[in-house]
N, C-alpha and C. Protein backbone atom coordinates (compact mmCIF):
# COMPACT_ATOMS: atom_id res chain seq x y z
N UNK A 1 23.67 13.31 11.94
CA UNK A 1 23.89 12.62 13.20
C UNK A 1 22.69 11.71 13.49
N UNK A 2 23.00 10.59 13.70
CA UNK A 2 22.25 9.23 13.99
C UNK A 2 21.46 10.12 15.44
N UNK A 3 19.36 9.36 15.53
CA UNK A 3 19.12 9.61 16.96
C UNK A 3 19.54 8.91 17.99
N UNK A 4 19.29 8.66 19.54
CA UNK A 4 19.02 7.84 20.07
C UNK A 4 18.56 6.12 19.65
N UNK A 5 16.82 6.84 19.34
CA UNK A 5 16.06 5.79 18.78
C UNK A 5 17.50 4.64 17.36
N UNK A 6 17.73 5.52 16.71
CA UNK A 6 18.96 5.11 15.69
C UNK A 6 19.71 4.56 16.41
N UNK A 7 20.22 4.52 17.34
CA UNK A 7 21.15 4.22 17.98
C UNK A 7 20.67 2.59 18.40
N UNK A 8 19.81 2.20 18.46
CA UNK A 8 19.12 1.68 19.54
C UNK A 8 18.66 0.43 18.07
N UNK A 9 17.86 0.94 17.24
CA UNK A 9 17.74 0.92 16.04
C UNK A 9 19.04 -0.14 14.96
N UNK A 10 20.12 0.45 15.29
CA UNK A 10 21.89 -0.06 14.73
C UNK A 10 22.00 -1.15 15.79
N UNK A 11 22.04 -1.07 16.61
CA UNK A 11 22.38 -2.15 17.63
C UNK A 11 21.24 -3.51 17.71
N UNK A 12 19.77 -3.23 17.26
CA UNK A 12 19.39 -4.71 17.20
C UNK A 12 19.60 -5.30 15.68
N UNK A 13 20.18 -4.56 14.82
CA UNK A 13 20.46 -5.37 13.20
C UNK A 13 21.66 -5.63 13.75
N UNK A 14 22.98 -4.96 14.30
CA UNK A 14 24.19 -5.51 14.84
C UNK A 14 24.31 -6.65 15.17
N UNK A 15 23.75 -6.58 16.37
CA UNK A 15 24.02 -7.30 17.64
C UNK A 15 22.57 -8.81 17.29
N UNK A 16 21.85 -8.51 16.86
CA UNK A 16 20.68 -9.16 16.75
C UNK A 16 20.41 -9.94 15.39
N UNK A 17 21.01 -9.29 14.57
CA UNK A 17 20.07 -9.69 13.18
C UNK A 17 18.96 -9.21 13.11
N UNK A 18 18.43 -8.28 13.70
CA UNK A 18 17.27 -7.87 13.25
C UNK A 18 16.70 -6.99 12.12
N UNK A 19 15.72 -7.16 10.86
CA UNK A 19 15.98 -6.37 9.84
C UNK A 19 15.09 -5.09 10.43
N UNK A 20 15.60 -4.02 10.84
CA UNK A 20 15.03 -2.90 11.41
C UNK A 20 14.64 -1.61 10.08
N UNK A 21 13.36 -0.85 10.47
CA UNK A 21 12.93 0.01 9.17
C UNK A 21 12.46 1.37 10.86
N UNK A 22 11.98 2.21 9.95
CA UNK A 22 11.18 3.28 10.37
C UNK A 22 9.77 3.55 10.53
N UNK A 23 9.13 3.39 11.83
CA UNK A 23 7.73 3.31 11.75
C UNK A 23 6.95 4.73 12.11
N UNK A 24 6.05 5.11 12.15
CA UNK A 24 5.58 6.45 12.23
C UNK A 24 4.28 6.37 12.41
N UNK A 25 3.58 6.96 13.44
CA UNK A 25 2.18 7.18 13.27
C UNK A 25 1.81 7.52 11.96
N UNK A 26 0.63 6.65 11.63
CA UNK A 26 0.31 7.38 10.36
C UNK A 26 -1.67 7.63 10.55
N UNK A 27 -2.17 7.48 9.43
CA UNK A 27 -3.28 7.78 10.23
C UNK A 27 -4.08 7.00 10.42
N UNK A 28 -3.92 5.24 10.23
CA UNK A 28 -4.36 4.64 11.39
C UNK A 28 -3.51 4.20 13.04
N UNK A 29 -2.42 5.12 13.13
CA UNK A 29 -1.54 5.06 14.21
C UNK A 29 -0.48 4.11 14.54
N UNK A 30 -0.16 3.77 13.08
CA UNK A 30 1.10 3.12 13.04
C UNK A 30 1.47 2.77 11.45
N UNK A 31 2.52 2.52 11.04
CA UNK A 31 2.97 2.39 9.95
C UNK A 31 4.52 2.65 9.27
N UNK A 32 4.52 1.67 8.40
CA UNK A 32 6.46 1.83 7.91
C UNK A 32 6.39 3.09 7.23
N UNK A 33 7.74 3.65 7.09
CA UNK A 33 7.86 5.17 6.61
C UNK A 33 9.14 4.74 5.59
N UNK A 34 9.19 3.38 4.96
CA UNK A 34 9.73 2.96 3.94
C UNK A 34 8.83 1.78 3.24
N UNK A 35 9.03 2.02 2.23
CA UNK A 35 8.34 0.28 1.58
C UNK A 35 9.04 -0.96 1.61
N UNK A 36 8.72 -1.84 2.83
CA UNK A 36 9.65 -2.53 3.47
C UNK A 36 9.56 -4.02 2.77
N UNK A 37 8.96 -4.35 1.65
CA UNK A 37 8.98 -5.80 0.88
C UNK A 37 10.46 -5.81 0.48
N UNK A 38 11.43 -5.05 0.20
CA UNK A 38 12.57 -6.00 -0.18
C UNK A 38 13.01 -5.62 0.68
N UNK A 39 13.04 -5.32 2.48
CA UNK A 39 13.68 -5.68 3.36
C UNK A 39 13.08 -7.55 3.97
N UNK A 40 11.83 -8.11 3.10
CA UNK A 40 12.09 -9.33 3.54
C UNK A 40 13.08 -10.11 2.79
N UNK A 41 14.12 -9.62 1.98
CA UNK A 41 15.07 -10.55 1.47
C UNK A 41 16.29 -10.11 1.74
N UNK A 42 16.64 -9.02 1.95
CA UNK A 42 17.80 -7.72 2.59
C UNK A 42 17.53 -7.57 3.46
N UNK A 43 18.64 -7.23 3.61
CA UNK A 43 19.25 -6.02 5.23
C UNK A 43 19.52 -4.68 4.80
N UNK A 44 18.84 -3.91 5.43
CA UNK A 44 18.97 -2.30 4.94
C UNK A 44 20.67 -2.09 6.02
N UNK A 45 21.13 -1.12 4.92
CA UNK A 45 22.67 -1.04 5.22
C UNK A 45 22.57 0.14 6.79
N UNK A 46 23.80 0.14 7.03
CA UNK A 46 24.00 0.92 8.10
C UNK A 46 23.26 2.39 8.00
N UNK A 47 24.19 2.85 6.76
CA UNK A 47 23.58 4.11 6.02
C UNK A 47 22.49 4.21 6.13
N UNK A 48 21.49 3.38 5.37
CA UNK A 48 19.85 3.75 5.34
C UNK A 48 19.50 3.90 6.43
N UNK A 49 19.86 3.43 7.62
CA UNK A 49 19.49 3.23 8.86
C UNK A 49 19.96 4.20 9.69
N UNK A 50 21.23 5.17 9.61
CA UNK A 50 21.51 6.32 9.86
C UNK A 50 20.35 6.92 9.44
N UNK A 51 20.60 7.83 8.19
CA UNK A 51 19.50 8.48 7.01
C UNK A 51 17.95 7.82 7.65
N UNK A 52 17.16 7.31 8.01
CA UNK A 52 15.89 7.08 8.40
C UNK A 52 15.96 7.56 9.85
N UNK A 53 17.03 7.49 10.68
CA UNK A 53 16.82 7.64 12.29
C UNK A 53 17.76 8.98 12.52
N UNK A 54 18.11 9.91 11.42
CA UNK A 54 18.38 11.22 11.81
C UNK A 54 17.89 11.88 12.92
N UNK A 55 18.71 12.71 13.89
CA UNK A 55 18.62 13.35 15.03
C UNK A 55 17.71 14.66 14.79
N UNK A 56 17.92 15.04 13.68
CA UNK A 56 17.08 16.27 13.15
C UNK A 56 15.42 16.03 12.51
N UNK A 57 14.87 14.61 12.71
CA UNK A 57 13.42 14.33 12.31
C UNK A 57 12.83 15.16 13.34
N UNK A 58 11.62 15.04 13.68
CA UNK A 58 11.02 15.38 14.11
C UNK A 58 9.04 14.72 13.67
N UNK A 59 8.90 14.17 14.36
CA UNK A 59 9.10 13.10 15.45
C UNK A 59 10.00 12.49 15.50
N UNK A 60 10.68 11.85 16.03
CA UNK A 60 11.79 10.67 15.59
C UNK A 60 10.98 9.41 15.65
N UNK A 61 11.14 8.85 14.63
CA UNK A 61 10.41 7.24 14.15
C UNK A 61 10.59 6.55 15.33
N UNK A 62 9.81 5.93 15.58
CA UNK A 62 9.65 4.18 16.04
C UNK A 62 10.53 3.42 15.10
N UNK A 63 10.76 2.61 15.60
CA UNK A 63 11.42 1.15 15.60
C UNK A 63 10.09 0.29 15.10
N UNK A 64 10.42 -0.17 13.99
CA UNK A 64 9.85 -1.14 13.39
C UNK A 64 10.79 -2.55 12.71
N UNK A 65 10.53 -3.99 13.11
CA UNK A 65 10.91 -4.95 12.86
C UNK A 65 10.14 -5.29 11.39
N UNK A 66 11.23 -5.89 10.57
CA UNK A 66 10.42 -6.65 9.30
C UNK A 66 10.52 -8.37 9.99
N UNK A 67 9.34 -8.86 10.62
CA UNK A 67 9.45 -10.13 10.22
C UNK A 67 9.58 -11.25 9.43
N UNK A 68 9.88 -12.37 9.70
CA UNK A 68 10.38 -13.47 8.54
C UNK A 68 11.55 -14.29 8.66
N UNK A 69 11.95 -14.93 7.60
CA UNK A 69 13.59 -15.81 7.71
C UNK A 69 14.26 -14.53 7.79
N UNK A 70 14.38 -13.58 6.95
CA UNK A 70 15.52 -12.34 6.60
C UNK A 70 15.72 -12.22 8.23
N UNK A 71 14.71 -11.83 9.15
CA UNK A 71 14.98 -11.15 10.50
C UNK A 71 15.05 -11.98 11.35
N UNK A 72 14.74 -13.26 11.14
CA UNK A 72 15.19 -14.36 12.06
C UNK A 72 14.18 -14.27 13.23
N UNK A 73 13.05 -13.61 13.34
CA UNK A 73 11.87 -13.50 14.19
C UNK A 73 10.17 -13.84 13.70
N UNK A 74 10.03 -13.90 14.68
CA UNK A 74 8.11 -14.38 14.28
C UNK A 74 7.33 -13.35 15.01
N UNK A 75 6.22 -12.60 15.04
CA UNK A 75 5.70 -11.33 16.23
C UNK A 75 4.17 -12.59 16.14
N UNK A 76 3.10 -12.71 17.27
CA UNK A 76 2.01 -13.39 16.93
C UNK A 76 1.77 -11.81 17.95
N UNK A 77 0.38 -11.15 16.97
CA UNK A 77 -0.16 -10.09 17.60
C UNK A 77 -1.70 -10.33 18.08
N UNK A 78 -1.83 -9.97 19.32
CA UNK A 78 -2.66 -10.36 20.07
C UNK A 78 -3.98 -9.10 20.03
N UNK A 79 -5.14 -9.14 19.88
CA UNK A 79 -5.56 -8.16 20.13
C UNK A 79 -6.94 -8.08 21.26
N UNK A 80 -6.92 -9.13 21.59
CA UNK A 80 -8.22 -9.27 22.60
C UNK A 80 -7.70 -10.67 23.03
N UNK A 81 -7.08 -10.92 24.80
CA UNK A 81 -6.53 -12.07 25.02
C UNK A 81 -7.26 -12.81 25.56
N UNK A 82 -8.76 -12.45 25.64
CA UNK A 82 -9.48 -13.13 26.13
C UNK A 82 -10.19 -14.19 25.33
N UNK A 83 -10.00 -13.74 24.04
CA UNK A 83 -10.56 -14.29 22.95
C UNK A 83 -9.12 -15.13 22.12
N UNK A 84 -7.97 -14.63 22.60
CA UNK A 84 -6.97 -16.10 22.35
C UNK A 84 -7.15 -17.05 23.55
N UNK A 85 -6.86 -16.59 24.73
CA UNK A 85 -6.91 -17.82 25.86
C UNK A 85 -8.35 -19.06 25.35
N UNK A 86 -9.32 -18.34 25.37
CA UNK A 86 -10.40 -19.38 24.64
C UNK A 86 -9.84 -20.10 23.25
N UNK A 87 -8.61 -19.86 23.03
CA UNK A 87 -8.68 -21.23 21.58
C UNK A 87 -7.56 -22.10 22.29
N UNK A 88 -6.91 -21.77 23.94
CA UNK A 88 -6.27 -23.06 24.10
C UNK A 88 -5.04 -22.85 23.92
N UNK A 89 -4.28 -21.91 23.38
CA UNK A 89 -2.83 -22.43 23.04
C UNK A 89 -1.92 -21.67 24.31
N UNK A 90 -1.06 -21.99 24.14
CA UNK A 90 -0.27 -21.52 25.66
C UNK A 90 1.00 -20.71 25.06
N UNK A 91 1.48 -19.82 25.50
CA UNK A 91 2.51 -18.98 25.63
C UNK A 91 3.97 -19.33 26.28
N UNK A 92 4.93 -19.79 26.35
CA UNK A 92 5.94 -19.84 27.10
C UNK A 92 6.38 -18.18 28.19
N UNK A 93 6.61 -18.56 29.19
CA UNK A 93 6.17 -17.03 30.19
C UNK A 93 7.59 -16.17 29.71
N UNK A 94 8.65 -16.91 29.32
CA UNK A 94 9.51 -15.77 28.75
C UNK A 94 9.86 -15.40 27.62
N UNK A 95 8.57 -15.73 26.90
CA UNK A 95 8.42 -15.06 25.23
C UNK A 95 8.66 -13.42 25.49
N UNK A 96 9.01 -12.79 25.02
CA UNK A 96 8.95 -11.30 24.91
C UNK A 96 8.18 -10.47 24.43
N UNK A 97 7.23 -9.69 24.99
CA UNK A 97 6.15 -9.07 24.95
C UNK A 97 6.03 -7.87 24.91
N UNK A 98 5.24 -7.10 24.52
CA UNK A 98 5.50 -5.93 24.20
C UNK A 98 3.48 -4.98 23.97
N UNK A 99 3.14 -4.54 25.35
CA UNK A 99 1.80 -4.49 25.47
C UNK A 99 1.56 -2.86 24.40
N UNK A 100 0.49 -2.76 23.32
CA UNK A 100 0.04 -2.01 22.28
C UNK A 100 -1.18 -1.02 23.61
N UNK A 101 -1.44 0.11 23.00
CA UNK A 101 -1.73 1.00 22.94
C UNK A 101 -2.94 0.87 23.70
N UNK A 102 -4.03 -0.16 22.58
CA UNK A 102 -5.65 -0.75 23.08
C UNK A 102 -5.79 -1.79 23.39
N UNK A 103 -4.87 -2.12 24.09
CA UNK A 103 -4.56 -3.26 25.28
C UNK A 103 -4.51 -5.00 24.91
N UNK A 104 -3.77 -4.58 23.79
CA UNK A 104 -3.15 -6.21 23.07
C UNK A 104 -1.94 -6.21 23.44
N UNK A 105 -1.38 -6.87 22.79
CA UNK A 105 0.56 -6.95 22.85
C UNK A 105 0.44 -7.99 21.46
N UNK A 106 2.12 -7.70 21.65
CA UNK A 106 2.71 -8.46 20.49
C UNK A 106 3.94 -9.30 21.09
N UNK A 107 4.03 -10.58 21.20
CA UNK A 107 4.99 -11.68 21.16
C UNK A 107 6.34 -11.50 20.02
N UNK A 108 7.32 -11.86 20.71
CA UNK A 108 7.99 -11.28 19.41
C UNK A 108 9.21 -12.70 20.07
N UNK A 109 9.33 -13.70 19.08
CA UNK A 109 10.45 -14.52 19.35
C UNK A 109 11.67 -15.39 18.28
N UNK A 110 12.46 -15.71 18.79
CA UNK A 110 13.58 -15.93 17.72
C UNK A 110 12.72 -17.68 16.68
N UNK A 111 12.77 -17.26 15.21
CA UNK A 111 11.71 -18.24 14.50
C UNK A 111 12.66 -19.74 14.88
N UNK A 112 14.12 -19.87 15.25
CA UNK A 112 14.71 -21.40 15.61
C UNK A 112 14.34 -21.70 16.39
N UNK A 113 14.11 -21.08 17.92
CA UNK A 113 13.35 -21.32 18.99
C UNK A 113 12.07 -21.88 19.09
N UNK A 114 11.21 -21.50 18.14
CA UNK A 114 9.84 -21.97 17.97
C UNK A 114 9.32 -21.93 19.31
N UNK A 115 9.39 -20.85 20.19
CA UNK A 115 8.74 -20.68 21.38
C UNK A 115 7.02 -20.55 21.07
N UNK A 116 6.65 -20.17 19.89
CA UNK A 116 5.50 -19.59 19.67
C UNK A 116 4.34 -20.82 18.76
């Protein structure tokens, strides 16, 4: 049985195109829990994507995006914004954001859009 997270997981490769994998703390506190280079040319099938977001893991994975053409997204990861605002470039305010742990974020937008 597919988790939640799976659930959630199926619906942005669906609905989105997004090429979605399994991420996991690892022990620098994040990381794929597949070797995700030939998801930049594929789409991992429904199946794999069941089978990785099983209800019975423990933790249950994060959601991890493969960026690129395959996923049709760009992420620009920020890690000190004080030290991007000083090079000048500007953000569009409804890029989609997503604030990290030690107080960066990650931009995450569709690559036709070229919001970024």
């Amino acid at each position: 049985m597919i988790s939640e997270m799976g659930k959630v997981a199926l619906s942005y490769s669906k609905l989105h195109g997004f090429v979605t994998i399994p991420c996991s703390k690892g022990k620098e506190g994040k990381g794929a829990d597949v070797r995700f280079k030939k998801y930049e040319k594929t789409k991992p099938t429904v199946s794999e994507i069941e089978e990785w977001f099983r209800d019975d893991l423990d933790p249950t994975p994060n959601i991890g995006l493969v960026c690129g053409q395959n996923s049709g997204v760009v992420d620009l990861d920020i890690d000190d914004f004080e030290a991007f605002e000083a090079l000048g470039y500007d953000i569009p305010d409804n890029t989609p954001m997503v604030k990290t742990p030690d107080g960066g974020g990650h931009y995450t937008t569709d690559i036709q859009k070229g919001n970024l």
